[in-house]
C-alpha atoms as a PDB file:
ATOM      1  CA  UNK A   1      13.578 192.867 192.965  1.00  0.00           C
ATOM      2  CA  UNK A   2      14.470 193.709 196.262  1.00  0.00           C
ATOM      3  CA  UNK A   3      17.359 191.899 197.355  1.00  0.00           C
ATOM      4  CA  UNK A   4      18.187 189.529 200.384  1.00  0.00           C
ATOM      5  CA  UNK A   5      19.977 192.586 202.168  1.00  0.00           C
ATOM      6  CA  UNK A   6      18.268 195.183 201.201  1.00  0.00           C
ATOM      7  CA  UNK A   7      14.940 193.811 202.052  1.00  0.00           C
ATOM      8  CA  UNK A   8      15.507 194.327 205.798  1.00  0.00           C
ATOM      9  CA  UNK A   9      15.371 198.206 205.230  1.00  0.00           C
ATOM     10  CA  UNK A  10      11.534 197.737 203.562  1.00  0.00           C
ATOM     11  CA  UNK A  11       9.191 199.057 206.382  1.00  0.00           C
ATOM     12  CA  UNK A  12       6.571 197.618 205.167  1.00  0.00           C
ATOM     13  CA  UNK A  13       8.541 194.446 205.376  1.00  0.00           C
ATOM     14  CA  UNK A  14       9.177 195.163 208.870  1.00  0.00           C
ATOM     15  CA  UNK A  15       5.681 195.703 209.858  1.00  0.00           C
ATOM     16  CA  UNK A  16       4.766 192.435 208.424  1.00  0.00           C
ATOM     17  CA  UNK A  17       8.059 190.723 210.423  1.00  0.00           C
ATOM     18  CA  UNK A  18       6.273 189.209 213.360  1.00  0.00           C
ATOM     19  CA  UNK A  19       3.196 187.996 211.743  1.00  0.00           C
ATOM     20  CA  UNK A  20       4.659 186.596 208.759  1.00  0.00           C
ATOM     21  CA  UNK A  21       8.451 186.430 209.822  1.00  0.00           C
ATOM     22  CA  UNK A  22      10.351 183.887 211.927  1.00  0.00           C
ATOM     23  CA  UNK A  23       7.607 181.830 214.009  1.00  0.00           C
ATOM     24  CA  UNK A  24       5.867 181.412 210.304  1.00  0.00           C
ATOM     25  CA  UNK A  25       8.786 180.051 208.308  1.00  0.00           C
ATOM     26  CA  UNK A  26      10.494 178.436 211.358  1.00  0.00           C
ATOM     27  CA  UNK A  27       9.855 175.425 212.277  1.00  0.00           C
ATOM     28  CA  UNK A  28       9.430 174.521 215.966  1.00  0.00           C
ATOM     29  CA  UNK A  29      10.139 178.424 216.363  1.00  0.00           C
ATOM     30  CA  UNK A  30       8.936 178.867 219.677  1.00  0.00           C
ATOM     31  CA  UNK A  31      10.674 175.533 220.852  1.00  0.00           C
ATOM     32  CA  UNK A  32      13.866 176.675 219.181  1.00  0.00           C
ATOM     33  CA  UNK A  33      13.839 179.818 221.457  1.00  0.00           C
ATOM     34  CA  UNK A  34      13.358 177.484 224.429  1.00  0.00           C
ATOM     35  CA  UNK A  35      16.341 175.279 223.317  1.00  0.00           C
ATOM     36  CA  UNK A  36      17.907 178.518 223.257  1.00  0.00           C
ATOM     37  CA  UNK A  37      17.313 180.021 226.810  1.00  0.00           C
ATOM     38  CA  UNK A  38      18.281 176.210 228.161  1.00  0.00           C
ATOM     39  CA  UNK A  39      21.784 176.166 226.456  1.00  0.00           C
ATOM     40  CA  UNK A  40      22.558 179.891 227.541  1.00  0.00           C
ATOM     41  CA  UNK A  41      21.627 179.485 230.840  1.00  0.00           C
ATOM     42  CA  UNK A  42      23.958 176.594 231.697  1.00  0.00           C
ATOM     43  CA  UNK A  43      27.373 178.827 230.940  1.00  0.00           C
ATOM     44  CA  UNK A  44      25.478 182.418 231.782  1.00  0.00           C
ATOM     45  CA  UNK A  45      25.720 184.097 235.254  1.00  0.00           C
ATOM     46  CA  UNK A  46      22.598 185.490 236.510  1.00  0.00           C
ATOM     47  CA  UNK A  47      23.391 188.974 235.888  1.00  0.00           C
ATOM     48  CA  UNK A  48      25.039 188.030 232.262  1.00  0.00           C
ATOM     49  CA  UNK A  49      24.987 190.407 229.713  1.00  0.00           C
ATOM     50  CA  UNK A  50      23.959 189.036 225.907  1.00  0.00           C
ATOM     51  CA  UNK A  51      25.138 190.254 222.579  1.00  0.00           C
ATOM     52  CA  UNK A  52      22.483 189.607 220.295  1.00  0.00           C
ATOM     53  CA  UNK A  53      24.120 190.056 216.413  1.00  0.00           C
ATOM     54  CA  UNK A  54      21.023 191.073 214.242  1.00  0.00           C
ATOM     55  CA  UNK A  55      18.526 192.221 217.098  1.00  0.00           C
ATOM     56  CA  UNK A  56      16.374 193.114 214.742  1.00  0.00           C
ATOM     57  CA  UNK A  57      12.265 192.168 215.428  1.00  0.00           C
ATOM     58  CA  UNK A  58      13.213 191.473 218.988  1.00  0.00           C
ATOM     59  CA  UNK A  59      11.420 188.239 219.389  1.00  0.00           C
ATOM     60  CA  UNK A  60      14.873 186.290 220.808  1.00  0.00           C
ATOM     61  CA  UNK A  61      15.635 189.418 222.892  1.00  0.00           C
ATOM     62  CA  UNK A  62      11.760 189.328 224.220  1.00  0.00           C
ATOM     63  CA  UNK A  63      12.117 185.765 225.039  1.00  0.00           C
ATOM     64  CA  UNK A  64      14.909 185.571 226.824  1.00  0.00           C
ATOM     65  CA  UNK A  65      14.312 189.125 228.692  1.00  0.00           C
ATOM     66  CA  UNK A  66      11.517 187.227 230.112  1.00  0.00           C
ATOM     67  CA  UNK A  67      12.797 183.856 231.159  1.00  0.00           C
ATOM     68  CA  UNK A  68      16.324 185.853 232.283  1.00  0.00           C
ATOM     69  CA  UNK A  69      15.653 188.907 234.692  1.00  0.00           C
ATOM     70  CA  UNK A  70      18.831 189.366 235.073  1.00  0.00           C
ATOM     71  CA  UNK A  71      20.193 189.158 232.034  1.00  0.00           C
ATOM     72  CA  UNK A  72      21.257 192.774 230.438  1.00  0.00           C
ATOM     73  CA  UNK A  73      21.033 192.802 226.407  1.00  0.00           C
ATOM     74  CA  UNK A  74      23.457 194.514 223.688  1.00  0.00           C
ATOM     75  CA  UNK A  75      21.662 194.039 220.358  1.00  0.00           C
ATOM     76  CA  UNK A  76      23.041 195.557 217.209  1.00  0.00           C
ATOM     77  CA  UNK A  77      21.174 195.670 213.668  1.00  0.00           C
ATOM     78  CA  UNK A  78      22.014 197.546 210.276  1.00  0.00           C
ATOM     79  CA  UNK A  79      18.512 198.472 209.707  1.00  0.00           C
ATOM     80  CA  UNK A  80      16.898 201.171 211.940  1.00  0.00           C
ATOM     81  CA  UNK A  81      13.715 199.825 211.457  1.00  0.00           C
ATOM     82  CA  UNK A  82      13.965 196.576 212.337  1.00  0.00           C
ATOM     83  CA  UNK A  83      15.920 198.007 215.782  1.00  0.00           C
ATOM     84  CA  UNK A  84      12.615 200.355 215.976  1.00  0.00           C
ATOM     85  CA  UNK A  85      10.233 197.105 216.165  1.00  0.00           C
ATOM     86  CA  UNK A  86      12.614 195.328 218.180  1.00  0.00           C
ATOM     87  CA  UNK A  87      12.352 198.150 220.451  1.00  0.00           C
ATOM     88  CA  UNK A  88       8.777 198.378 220.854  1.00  0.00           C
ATOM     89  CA  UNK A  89       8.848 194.262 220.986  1.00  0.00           C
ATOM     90  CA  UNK A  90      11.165 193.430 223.320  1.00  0.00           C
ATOM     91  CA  UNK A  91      11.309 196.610 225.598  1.00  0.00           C
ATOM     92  CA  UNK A  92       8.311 195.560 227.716  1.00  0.00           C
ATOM     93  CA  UNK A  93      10.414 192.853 228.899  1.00  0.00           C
ATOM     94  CA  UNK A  94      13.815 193.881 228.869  1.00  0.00           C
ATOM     95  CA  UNK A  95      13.222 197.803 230.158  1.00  0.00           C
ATOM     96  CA  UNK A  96      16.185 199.472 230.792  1.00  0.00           C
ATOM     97  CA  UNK A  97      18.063 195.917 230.660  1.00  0.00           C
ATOM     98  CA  UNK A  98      18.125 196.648 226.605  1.00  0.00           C
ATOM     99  CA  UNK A  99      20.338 198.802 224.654  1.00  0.00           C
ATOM    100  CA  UNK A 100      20.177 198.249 220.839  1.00  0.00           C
ATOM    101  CA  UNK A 101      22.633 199.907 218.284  1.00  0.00           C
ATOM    102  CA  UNK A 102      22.695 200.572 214.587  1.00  0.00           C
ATOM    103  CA  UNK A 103      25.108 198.464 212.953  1.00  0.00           C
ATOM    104  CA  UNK A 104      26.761 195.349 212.791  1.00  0.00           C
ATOM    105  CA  UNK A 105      28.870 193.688 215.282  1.00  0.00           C
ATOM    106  CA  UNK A 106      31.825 195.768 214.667  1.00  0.00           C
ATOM    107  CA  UNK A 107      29.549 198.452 216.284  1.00  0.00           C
ATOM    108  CA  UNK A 108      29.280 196.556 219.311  1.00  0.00           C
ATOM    109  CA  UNK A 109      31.101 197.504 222.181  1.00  0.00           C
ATOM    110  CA  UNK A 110      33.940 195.079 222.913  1.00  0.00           C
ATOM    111  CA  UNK A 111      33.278 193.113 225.935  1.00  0.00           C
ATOM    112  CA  UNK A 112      33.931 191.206 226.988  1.00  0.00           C
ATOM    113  CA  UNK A 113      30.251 189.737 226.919  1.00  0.00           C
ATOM    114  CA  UNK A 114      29.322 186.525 229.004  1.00  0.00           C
ATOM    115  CA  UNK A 115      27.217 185.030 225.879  1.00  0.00           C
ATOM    116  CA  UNK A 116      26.118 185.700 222.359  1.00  0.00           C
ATOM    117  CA  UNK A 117      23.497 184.414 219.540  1.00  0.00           C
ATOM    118  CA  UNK A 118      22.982 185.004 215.709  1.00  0.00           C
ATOM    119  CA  UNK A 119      19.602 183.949 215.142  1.00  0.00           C
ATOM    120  CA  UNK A 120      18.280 183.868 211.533  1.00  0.00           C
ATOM    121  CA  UNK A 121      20.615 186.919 210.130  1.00  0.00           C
ATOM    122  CA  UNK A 122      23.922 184.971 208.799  1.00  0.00           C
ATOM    123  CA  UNK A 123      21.984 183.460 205.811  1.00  0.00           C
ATOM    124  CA  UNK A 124      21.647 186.843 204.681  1.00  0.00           C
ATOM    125  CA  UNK A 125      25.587 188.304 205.138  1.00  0.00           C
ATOM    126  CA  UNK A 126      27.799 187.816 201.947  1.00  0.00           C
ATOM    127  CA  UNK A 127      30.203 184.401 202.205  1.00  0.00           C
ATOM    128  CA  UNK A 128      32.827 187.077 200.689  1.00  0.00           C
ATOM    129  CA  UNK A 129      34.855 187.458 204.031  1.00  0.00           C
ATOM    130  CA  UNK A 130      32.198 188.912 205.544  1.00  0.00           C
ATOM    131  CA  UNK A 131      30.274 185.840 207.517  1.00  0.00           C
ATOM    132  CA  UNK A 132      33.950 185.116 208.505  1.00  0.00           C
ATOM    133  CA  UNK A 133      34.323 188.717 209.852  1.00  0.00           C
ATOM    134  CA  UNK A 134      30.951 188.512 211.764  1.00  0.00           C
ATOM    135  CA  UNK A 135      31.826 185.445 213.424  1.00  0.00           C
ATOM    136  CA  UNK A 136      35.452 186.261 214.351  1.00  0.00           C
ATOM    137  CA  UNK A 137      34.662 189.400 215.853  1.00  0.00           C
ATOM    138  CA  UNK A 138      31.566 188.078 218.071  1.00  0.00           C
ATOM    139  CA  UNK A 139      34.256 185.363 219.286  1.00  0.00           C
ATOM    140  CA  UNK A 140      36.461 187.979 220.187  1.00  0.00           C
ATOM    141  CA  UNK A 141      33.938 190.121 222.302  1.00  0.00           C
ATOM    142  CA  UNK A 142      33.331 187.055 224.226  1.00  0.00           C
ATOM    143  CA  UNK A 143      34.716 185.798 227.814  1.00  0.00           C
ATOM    144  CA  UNK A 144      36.696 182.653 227.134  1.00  0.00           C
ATOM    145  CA  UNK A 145      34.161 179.569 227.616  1.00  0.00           C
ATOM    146  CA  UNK A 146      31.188 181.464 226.957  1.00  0.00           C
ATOM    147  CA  UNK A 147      27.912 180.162 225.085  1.00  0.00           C
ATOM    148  CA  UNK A 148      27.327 181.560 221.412  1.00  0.00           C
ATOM    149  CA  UNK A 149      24.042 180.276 219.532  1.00  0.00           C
ATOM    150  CA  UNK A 150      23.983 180.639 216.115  1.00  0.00           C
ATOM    151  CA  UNK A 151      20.791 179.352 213.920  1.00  0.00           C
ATOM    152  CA  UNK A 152      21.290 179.641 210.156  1.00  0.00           C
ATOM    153  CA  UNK A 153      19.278 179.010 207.037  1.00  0.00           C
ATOM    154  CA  UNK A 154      21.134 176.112 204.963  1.00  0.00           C
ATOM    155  CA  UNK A 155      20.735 175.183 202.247  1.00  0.00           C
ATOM    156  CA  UNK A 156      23.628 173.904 199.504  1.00  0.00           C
ATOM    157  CA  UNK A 157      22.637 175.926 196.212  1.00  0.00           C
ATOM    158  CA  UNK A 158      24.732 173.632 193.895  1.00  0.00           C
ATOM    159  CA  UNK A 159      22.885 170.521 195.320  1.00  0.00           C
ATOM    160  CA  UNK A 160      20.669 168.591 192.963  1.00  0.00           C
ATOM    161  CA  UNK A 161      17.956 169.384 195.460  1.00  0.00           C
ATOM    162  CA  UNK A 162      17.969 172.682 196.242  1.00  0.00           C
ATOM    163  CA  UNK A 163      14.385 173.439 194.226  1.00  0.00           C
ATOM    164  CA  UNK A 164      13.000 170.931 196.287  1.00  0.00           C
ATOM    165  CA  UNK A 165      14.163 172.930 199.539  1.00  0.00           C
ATOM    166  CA  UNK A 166      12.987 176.225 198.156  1.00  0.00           C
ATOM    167  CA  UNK A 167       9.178 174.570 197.555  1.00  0.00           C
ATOM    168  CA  UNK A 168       9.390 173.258 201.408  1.00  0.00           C
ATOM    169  CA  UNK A 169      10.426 176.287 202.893  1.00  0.00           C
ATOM    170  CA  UNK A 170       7.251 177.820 200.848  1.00  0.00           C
ATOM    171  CA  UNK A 171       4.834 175.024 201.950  1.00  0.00           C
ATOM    172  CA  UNK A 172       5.777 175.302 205.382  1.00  0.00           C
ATOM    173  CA  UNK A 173       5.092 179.193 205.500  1.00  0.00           C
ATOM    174  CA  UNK A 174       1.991 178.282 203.776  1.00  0.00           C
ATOM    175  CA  UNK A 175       0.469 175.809 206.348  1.00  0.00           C
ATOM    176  CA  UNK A 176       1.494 178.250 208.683  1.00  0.00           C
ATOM    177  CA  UNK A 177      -1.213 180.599 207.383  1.00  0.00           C
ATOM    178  CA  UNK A 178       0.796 182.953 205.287  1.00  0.00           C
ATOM    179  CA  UNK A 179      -0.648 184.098 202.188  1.00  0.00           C
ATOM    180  CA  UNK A 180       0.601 183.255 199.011  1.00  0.00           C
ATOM    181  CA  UNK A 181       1.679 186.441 197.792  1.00  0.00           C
ATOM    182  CA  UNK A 182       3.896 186.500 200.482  1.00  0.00           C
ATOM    183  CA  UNK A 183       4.972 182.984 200.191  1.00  0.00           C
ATOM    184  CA  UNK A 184       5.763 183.426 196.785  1.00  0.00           C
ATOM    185  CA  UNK A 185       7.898 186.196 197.845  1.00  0.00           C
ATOM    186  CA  UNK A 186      10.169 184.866 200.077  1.00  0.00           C
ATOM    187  CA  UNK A 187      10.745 181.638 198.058  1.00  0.00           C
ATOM    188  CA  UNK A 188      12.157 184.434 195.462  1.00  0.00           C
ATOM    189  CA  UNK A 189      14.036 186.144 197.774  1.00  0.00           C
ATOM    190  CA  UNK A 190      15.409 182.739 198.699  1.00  0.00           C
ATOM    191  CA  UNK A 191      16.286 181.611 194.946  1.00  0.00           C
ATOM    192  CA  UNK A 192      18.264 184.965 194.764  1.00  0.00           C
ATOM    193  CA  UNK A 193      20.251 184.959 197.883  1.00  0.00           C
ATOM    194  CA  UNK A 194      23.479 184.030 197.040  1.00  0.00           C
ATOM    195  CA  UNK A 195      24.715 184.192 200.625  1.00  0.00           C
ATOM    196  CA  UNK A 196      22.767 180.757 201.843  1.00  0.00           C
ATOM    197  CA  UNK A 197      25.568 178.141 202.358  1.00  0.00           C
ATOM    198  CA  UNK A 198      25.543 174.337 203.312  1.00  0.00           C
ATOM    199  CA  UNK A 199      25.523 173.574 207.051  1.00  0.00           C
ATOM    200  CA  UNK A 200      29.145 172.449 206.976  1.00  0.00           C
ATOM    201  CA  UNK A 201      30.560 175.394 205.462  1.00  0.00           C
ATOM    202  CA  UNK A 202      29.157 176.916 208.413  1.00  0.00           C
ATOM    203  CA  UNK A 203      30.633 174.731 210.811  1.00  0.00           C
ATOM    204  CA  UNK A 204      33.534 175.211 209.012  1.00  0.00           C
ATOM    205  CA  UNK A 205      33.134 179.384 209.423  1.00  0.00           C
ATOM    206  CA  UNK A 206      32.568 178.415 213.297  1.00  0.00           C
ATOM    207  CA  UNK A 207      36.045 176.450 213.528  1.00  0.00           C
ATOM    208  CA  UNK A 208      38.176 178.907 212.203  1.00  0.00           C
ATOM    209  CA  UNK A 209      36.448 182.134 213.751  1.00  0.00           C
ATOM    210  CA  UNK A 210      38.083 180.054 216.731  1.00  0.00           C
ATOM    211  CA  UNK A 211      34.763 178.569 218.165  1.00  0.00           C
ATOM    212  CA  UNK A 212      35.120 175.061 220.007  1.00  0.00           C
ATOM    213  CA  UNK A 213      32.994 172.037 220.476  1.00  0.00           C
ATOM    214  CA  UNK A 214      30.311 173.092 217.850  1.00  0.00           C
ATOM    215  CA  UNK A 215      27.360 171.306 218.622  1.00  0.00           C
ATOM    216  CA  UNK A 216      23.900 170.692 216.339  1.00  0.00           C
ATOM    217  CA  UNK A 217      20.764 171.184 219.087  1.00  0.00           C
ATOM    218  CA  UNK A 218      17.995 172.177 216.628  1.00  0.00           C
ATOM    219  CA  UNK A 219      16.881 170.964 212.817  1.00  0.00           C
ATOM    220  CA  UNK A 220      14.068 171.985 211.106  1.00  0.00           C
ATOM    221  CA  UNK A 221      13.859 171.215 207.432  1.00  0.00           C
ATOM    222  CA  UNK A 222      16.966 173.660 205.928  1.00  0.00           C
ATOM    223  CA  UNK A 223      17.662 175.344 209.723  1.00  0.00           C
ATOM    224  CA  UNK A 224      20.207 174.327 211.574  1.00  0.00           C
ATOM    225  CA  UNK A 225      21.006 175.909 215.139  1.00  0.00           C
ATOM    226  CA  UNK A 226      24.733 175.342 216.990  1.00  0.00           C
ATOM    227  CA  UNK A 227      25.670 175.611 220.403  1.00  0.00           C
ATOM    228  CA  UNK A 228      29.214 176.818 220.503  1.00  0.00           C
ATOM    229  CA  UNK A 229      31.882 177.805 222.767  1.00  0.00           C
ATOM    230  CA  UNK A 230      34.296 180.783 222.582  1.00  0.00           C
END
């Protein structure tokens, strides 16, 4: 089986991203990137410049290239194919406002950056040091005050319920048109991912990556999106 991480470098996963990916499994996933573009813009200048941590796909970075003219975008992404779709995705809106890199956040330049998301990626980075690292060093290539979005998968794996999360996340994809092959995949992928944490460990990851006045703005089913500031 492929696993959680590992599954992002699949091109045929890639391909099937956009159809099948976030607005499919997502609840309220075009609302969400609204929510999104309203909390940036009330701490962003203009002519901000984003970091968007796992750019891959492009569909934030599309989104907000077209509600934000002036925004300029830094996206970094491990996999090269992902950062290939995202490309031809978002680059119709963005033009030469987009620069995407191969690599995590450490790649990044260092700022400092007038605001920052992590949409859908940290529910896939190891809870070894390593979501703590990701956070901490987006913080860090951020202006003091500025907005950082982060929207996570959560889901408590040693909860008594946690089958019963799996099955929803599977019948939501499903009454979203995706077929069950597929479904059936992801709700594996999902039973093996060992990185998935509660919501309050991530609030908890937020807080000590030195990230202030945490707020919840979005729920649907196991997501959970913040609204933080640096």
């Amino acid at each position: 089986m492929t696993s959680p991480t590992r599954m992002y470098d699949n091109a045929e996963w890639a391909k099937r991203y956009v159809a099948d990916g976030p607005p499919a499994f997502t609840p309220g996933h075009a609302g969400l990137l609204q929510m999104v573009g309203v909390l940036l813009a009330e701490r962003t200048p203009p002519d901000g410049t984003v970091l968007i941590v796992g750019a891959g796909g492009g569909l934030e970075t599309r989104y907000l290239a077209g509600t934000f003219p002036g925004y300029r975008f830094i996206g970094v992404d491990p996999s090269q194919q992902m950062l290939d779709m995202a490309r031809a995705i978002a680059a119709p809106a963005a033009g030469d406002r987009l620069t995407l890199i191969q690599g995590t956040v450490l790649d990044a330049p260092p700022g400092p950056f007038d605001a920052a998301t992590c949409i859908l990626v940290l529910h896939v980075i190891p809870d070894d040091g390593s979501k703590a690292r990701t956070l901490e060093n987006v913080r860090r290539r951020l202006k003091p005050g500025a907005p950082f979005v982060l929207v996570d998968q959560c889901i408590d794996r040693a909860a008594s319920d946690f089958e019963q999360r799996v099955e929803r996340y599977g019948a939501y994809a499903l009454a979203s048109g995706v077929d069950a092959n597929t479904v059936s995949g992801a709700k594996e992928h999902l039973r093996a991912n060992q990185c998935v944490v509660a919501a309050g460990r991530n609030e908890q990851l937020l807080r000590e990556a030195g990230f202030r006045e945490a707020e919840v703005f979005y729920v649907g089913m196991a997501w959970r999106g913040w609204i933080a500031r640096a």
